[in-house]
Protein backbone atom coordinates (compact mmCIF):
# COMPACT_ATOMS: atom_id res chain seq x y z
CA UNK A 1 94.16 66.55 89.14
CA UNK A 2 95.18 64.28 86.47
CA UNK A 3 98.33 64.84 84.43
CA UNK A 4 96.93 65.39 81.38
CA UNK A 5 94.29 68.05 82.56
CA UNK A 6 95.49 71.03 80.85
CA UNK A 7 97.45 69.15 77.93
CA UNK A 8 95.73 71.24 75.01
CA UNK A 9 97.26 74.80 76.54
CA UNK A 10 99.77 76.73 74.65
CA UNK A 11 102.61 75.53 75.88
CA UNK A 12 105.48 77.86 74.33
CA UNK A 13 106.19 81.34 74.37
CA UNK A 14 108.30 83.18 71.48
CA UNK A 15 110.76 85.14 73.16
CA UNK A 16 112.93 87.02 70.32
CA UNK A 17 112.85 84.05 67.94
CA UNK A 18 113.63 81.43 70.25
CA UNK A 19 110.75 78.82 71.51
CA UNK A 20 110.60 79.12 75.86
CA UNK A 21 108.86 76.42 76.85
CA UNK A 22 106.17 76.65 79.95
CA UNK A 23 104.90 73.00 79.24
CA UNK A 24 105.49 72.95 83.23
CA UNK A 25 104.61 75.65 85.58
CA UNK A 26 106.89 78.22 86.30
CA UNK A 27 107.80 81.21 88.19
CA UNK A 28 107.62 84.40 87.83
CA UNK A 29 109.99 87.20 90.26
CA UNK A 30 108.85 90.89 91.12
CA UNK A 31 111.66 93.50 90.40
CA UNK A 32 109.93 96.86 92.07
CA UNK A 33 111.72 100.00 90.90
CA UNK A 34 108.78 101.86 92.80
CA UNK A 35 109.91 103.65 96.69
CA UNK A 36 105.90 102.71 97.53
CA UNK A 37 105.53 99.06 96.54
CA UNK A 38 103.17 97.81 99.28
CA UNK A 39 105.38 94.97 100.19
CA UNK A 40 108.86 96.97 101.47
CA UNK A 41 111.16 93.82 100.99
CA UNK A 42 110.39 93.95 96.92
CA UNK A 43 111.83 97.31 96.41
CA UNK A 44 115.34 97.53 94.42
CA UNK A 45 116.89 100.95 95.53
CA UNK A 46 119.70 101.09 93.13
CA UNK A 47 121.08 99.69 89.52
CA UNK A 48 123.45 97.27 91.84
CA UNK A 49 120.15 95.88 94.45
CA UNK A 50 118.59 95.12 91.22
CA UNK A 51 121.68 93.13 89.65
CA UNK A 52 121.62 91.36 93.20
CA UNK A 53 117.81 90.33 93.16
CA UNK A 54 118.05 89.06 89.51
CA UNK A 55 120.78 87.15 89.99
CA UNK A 56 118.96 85.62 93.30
CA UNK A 57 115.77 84.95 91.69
CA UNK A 58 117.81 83.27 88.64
CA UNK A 59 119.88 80.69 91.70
CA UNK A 60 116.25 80.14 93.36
CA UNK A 61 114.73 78.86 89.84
CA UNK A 62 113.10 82.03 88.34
CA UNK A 63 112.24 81.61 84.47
CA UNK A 64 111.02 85.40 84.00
CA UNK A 65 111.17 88.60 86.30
CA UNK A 66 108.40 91.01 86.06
CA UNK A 67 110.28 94.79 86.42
CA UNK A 68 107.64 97.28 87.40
CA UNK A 69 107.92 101.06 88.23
CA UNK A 70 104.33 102.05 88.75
CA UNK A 71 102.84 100.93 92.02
CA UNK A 72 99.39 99.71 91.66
CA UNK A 73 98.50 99.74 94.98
CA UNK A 74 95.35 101.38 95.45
CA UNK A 75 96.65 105.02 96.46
CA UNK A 76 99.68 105.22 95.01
CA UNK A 77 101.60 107.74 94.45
CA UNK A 78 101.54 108.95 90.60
CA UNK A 79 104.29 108.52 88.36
CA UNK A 80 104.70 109.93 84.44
CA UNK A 81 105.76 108.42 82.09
CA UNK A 82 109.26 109.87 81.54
CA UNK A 83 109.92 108.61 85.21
CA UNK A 84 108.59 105.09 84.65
CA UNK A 85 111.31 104.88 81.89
CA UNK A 86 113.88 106.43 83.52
CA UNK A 87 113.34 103.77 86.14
CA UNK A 88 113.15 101.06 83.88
CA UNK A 89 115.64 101.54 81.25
CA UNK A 90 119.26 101.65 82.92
CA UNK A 91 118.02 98.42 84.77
CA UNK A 92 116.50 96.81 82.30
CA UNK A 93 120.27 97.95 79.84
CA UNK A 94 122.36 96.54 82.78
CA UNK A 95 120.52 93.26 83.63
CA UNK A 96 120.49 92.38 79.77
CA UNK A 97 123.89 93.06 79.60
CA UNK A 98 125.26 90.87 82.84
CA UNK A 99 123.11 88.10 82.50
CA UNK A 100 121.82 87.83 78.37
CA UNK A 101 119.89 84.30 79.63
CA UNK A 102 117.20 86.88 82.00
CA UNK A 103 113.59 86.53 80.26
CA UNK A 104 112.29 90.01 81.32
CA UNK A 105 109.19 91.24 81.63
CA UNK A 106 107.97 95.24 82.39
CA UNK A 107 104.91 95.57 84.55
CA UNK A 108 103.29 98.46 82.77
CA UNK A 109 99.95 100.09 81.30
CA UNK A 110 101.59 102.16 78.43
CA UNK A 111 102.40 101.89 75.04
CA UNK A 112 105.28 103.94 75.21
CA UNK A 113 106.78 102.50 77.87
CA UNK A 114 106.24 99.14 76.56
CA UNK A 115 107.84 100.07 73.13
CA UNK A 116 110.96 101.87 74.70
CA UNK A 117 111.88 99.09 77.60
CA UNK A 118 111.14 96.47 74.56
CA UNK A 119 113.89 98.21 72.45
CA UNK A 120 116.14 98.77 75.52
CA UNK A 121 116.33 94.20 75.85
CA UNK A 122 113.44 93.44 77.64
CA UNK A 123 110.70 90.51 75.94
CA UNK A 124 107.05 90.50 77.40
CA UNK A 125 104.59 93.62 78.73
CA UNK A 126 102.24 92.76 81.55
CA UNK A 127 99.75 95.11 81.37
CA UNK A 128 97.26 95.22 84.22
CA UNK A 129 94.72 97.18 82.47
CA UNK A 130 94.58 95.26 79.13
CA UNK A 131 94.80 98.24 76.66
CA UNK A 132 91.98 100.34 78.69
CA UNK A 133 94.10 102.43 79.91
CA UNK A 134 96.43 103.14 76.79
CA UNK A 135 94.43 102.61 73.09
CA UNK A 136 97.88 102.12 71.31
CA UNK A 137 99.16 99.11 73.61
CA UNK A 138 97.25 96.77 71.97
CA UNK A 139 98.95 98.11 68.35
CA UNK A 140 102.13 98.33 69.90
CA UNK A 141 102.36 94.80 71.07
CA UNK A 142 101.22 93.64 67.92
CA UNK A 143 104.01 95.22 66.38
CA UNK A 144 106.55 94.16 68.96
CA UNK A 145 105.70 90.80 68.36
CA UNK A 146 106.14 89.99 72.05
CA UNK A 147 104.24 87.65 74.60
CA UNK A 148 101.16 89.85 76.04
CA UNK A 149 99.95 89.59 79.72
CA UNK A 150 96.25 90.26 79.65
CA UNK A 151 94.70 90.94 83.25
CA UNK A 152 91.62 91.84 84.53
CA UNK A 153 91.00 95.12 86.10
CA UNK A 154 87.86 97.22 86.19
CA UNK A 155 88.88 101.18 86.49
CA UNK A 156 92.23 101.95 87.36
CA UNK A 157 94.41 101.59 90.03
CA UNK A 158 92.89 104.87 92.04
CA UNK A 159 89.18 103.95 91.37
CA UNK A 160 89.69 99.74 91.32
CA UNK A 161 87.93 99.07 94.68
CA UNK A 162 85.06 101.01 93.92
CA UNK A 163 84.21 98.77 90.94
CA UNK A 164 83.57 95.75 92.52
CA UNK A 165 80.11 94.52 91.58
CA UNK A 166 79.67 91.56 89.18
CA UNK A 167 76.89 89.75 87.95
CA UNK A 168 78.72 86.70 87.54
CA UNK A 169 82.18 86.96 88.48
CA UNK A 170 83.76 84.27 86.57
CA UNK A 171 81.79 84.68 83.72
CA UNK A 172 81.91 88.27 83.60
CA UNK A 173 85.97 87.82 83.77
CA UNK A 174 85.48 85.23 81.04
CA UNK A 175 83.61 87.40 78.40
CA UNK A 176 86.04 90.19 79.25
CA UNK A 177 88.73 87.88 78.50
CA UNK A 178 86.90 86.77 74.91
CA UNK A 179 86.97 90.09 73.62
CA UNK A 180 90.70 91.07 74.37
CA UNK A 181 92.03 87.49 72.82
CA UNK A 182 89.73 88.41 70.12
CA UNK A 183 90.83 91.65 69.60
CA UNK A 184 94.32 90.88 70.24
CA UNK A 185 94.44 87.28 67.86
CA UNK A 186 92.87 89.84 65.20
CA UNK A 187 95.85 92.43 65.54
CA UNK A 188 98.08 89.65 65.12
CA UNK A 189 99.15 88.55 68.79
CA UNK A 190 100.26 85.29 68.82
CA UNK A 191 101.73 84.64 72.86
CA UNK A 192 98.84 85.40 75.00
CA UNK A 193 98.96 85.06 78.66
CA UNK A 194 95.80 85.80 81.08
CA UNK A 195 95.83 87.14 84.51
CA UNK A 196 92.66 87.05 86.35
CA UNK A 197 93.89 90.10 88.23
CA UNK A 198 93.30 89.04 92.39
CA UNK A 199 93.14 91.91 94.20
CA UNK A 200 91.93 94.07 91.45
CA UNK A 201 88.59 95.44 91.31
CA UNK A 202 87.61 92.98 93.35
CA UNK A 203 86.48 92.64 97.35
CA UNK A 204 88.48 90.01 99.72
CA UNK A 205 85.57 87.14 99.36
CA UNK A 206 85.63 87.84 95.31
CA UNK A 207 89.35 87.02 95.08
CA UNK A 208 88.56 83.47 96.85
CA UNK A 209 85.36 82.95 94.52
CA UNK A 210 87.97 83.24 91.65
CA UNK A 211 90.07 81.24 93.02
CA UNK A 212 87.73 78.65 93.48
CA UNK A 213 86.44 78.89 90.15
CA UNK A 214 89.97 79.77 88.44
CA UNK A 215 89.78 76.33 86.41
CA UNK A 216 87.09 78.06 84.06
CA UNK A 217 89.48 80.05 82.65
CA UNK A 218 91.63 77.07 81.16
CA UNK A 219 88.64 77.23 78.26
CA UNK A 220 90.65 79.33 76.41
CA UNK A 221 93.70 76.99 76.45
CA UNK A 222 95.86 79.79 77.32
CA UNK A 223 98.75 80.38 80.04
CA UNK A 224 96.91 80.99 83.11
CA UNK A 225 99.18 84.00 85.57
CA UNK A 226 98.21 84.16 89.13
CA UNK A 227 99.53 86.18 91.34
CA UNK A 228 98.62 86.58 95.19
CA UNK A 229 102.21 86.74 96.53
CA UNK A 230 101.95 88.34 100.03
CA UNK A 231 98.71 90.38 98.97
CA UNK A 232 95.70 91.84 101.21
CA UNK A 233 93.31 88.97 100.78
CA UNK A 234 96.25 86.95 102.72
CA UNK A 235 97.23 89.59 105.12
CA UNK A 236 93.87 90.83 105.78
CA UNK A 237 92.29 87.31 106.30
CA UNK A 238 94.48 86.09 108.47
CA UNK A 239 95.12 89.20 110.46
CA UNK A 240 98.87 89.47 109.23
CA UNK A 241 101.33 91.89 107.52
CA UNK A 242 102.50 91.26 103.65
CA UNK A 243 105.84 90.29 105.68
CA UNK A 244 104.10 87.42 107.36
CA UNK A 245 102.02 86.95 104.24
CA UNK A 246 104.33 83.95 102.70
CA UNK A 247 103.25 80.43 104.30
CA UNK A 248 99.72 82.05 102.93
CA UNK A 249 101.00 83.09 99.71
CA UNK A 250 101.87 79.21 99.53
CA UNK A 251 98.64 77.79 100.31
CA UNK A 252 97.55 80.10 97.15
CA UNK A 253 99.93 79.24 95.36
CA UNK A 254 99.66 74.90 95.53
CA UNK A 255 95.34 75.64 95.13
CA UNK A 256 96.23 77.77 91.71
CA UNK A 257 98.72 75.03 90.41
CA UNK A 258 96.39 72.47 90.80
CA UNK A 259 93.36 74.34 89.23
CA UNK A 260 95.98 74.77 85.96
CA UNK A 261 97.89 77.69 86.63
CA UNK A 262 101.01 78.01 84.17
CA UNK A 263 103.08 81.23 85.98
CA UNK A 264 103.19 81.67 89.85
CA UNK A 265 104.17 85.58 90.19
CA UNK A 266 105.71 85.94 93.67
CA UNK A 267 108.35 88.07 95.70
CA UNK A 268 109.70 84.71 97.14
CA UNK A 269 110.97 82.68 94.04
CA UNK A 270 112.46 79.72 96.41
CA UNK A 271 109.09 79.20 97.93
CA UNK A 272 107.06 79.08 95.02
CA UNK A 273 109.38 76.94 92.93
CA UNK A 274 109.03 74.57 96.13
CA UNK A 275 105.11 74.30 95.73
CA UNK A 276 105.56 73.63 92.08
CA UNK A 277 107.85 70.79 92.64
CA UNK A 278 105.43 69.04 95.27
CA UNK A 279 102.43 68.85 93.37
CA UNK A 280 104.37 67.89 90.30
CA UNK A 281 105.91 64.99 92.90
CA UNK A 282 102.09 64.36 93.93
CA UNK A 283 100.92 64.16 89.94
CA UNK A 284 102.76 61.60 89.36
CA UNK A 285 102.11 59.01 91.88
């Protein structure tokens, strides 16, 4: 891949006034607040395990961490609303508070939720359902004025895997993607970031078509988000558990960067922030 691939992307974010620049890849750590998160090791039990994790994530490299509190797992248990923020809030108060530099993130599908953990110091919403499951979060970012993860997802978590059929996958992801920017650019979103969603709504051989195809999506000169970190279509595949899931997560990982991903999401910060630094060391021999 040549340096200068991907050198029309966005290449800033506006994070509360100040310009964070993504220029170079960049990595992304999962905070789970959930008891169910499929990968055990994730989970932060307490206000303190959470203070610990940030701060570890921050040493290993870490430019944002992603706080979620609703598993998406499919089968998960359900959680309302009130609990999500109950979850999110104190953690989201104390980690602002200890470390001001943390560029947070909240893994979540709702408005509400967005708007309150938003207010309570936190700068971004990931949303894996892209407004479809909340009609106000596309409003309510717009009004926030924050950066705006976009992902793919067809259903919702309980009823994903049961949408799975495409015509064209990458070009059915792609004209998905054309009508959120749209609608999004017209609402007034400026920092949009797209996640082709692996391992939602999608069967083990799909996520490795998108993969193999995930250079498509740098048409829209947009952050590209990736995250596979210690997922089924590694586990599965190679007959593991998400605990042995990491050298595979890698392999991902180093195939995503060089196809133009912007943000590695992972539960293993060190690791990914390793891949990024090799093929940057390979780019510019």
């Amino acid at each position: 891949m040549a340096k200068d691939t991907f050198l029309n992307r966005k290449t800033t974010l506006n994070v509360k006034g100040k310009l964070t620049d993504i220029s170079a890849p960049c990595v992304m750590g999962i905070l789970n607040l959930t008891p169910d998160s499929f990968y055990s090791n994730s989970r932060a039990g307490s206000l303190d395990d959470a203070l610990q994790r940030t701060e570890a994530f921050l040493k290993d490299g870490a430019k944002f961490i992603d706080i979620g509190a609703y598993s998406s797992r499919p089968g998960a248990a359900e959680v309302s609303p009130d609990e999500e923020l109950k979850r999110i809030v104190p953690i989201v108060e104390a980690i602002t508070k200890k470390l001001p530099e943390v560029i947070i993130s909240i893994d979540t599908f709702r408005a509400r939720v967005a708007k309150e953990s938003i207010e309570a110091g936190a700068h971004i919403i990931n949303d894996i359902a892209s407004g479809d499951m909340d009609e106000a979060m596309f409003e309510t970012v717009a009004a926030l004025q924050v950066p705006y993860i976009t992902m793919h997802m067809k259903g919702t978590p309980q009823t994903m895997q049961q949408q799975t059929e495409y015509k064209d996958l990458a070009l059915d992801i792609t004209d998905y993607f054309s009508l959120k920017v749209a609608e999004l650019q017209k609402l007034g979103v400026k920092d949009i970031i797209l996640d082709p969603g692996f391992g939602f709504a999608k069967t083990l051989d799909q996520n490795y078509q998108l993969l193999n195809q995930l250079q498509d999506f740098n048409i829209f000169e947009l952050p590209l988000l990736v995250g596979f970190s210690r997922k089924s279509m590694i586990y599965k595949f190679l007959g593991l558990t998400p605990q042995e899931a990491l050298n595979g997560t890698s392999v991902l990982n180093t195939i995503a960067l060089l196809k133009g991903a912007s943000i590695l999401r992972v539960h293993d910060v060190k690791a990914a922030v390793e891949c990024i630094a090799l093929v940057q060391k390979t780019q510019q021999q």
